[in-house]
Protein backbone atom coordinates (compact mmCIF):
# COMPACT_ATOMS: atom_id res chain seq x y z
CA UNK A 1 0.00 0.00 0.00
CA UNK A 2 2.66 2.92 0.22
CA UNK A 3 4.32 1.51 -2.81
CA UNK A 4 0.95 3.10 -4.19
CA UNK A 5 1.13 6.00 -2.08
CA UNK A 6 4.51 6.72 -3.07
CA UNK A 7 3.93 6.58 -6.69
CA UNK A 8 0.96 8.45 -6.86
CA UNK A 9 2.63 11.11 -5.13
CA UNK A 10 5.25 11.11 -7.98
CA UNK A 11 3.21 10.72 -10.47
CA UNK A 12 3.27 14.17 -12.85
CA UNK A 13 0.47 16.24 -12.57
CA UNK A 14 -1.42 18.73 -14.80
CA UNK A 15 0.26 22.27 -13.94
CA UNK A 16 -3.52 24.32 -12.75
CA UNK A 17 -1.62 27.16 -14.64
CA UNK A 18 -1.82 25.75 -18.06
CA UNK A 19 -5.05 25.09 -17.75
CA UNK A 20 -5.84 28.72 -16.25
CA UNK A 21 -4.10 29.97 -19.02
CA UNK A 22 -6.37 28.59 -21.60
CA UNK A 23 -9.12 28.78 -19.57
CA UNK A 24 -8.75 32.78 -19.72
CA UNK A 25 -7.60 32.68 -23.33
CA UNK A 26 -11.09 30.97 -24.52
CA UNK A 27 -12.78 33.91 -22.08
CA UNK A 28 -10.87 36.70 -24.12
CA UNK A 29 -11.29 35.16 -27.39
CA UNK A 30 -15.16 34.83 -27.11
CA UNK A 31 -15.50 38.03 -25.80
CA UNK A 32 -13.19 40.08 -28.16
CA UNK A 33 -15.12 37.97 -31.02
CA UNK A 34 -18.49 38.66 -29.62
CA UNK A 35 -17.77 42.88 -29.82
CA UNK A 36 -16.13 42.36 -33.10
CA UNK A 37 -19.16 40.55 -34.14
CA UNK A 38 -21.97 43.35 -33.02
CA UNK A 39 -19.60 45.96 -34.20
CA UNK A 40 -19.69 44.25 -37.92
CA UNK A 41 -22.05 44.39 -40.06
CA UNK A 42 -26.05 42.98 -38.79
CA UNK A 43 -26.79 39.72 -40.13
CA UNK A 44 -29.84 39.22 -42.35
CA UNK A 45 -33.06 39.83 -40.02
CA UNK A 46 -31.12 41.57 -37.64
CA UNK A 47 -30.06 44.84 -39.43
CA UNK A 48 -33.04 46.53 -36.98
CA UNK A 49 -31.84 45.03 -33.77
CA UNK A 50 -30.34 47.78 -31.17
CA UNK A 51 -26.74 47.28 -30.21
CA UNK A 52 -26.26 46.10 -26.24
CA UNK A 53 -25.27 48.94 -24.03
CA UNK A 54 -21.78 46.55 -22.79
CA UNK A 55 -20.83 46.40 -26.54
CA UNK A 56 -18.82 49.64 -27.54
CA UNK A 57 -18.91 51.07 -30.60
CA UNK A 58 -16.19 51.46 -32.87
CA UNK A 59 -15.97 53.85 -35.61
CA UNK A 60 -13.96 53.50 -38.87
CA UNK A 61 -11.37 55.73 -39.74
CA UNK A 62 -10.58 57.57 -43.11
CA UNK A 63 -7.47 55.75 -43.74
CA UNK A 64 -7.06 52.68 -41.55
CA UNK A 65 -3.19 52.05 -40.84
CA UNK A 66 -2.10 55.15 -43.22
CA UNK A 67 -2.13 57.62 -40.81
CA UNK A 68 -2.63 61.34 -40.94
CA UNK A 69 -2.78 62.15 -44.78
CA UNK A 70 -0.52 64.95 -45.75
CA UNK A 71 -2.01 67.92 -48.18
């Protein structure tokens, strides 16, 4: 019986901070893909539909990535 004991306590474990890691990566992803999504344009049937308050709204520039156009 501590033959078992002794193994299982030097077994390898899962590191909890991998799986934190992804577990706030999926969090970020669905919620940076859920504002991109309501920011884009409505989906058939839902071109009417008011935006959520939480969801900010982002405005397009003149030239995206350019920068300041010179005259």
């Amino acid at each position: 019986m501590s033959l078992l004991m002794e193994t299982a306590a030097n077994a390898p474990h899962f590191p909890l901070s991998f799986t934190l890691v992804y577990v706030v990566g999926f969090i970020a992803a669905v919620s940076i893909g859920s504002i991109a999504w309501y920011n884009s344009k409505r989906p058939v049937g839902w071109e009417d539909k008011e935006r959520p308050s939480i969801v900010p709204e982002v405005k397009p520039e003149e030239t995206p990535g350019v920068g300041t156009p010179k005259s």
